[in-house]
C-alpha atoms as a PDB file:
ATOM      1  CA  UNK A   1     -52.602  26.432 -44.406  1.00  0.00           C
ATOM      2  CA  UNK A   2     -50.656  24.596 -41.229  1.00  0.00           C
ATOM      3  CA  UNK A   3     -52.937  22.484 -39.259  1.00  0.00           C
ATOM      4  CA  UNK A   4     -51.407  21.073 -35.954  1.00  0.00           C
ATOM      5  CA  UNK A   5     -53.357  18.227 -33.840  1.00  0.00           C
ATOM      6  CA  UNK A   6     -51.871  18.132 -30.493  1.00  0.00           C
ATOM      7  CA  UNK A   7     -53.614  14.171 -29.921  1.00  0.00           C
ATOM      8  CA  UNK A   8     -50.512  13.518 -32.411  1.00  0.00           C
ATOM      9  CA  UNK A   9     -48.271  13.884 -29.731  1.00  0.00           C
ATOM     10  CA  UNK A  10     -50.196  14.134 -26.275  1.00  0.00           C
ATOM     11  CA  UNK A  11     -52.466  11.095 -26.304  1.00  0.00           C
ATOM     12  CA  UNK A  12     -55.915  11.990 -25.544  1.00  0.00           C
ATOM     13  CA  UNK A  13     -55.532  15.787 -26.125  1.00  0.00           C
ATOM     14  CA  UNK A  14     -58.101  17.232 -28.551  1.00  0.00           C
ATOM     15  CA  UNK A  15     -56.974  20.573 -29.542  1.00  0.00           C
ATOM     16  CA  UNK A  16     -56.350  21.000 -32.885  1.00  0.00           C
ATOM     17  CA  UNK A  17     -55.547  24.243 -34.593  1.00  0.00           C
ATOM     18  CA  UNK A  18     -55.159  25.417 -38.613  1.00  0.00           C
ATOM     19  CA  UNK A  19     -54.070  28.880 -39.799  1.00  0.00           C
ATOM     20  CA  UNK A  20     -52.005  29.939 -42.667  1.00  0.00           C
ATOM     21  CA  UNK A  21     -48.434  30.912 -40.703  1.00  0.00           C
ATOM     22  CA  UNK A  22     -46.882  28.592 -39.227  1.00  0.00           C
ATOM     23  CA  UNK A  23     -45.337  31.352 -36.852  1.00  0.00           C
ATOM     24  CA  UNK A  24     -48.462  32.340 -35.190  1.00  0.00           C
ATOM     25  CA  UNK A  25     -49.697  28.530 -35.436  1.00  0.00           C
ATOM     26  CA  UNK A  26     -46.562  28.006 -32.946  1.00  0.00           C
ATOM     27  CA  UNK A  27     -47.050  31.191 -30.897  1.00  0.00           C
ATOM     28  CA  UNK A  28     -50.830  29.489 -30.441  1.00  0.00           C
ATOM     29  CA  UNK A  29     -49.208  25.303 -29.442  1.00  0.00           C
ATOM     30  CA  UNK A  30     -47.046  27.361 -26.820  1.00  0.00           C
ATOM     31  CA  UNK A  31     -50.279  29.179 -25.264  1.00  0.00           C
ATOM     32  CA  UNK A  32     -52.332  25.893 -25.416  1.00  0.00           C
ATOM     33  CA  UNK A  33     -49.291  24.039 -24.406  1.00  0.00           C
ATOM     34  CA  UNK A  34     -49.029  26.204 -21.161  1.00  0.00           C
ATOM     35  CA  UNK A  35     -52.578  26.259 -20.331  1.00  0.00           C
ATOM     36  CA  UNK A  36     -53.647  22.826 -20.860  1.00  0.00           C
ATOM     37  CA  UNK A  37     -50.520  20.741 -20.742  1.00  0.00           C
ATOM     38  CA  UNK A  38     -48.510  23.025 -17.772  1.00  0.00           C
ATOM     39  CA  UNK A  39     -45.562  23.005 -19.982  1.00  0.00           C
ATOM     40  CA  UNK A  40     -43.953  26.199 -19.828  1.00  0.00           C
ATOM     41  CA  UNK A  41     -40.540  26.287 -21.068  1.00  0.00           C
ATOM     42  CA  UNK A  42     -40.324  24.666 -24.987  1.00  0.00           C
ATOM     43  CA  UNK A  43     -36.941  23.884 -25.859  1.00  0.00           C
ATOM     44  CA  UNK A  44     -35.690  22.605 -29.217  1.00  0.00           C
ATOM     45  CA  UNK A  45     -36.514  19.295 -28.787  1.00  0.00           C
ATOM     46  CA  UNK A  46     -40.002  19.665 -28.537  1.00  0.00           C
ATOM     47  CA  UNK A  47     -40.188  22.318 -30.994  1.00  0.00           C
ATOM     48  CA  UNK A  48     -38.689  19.816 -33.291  1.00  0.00           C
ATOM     49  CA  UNK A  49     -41.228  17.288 -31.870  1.00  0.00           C
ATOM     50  CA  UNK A  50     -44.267  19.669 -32.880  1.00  0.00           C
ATOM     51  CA  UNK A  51     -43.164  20.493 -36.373  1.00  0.00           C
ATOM     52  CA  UNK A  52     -42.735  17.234 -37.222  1.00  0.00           C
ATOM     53  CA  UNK A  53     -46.235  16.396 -36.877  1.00  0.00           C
ATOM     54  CA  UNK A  54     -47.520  20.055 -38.490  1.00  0.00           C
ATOM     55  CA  UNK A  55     -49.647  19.076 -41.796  1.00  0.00           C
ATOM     56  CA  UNK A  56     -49.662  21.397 -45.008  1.00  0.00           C
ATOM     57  CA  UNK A  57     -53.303  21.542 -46.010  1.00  0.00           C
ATOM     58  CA  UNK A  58     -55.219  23.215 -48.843  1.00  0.00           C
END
């Protein structure tokens, strides 16, 4: 399993997600992204940003 907390790079953001793909774990950080952070366009360096902080979990 992938487990993402977005509070690990937004401060103060609560959203945290864990599913077994980290594909579709991205494809859900770019709709929460949008929605609750208004960031639209994700270039490399945040992807790079995000992955960094994406935890393996059993």
């Amino acid at each position: 399993m992938k487990r993402f907390a977005c509070g690990d790079v937004v401060a103060g953001c609560n959203w945290t997600m864990q599913v077994a793909d980290e594909g579709e774990l991205m494809s859900l950080i770019a709709d929460h992204v949008a929605e609750a952070h208004g960031i639209t366009t994700i270039d490399d360096e945040l992807v790079a940003v995000v992955r960094e902080h994406i935890q393996l979990v059993s």
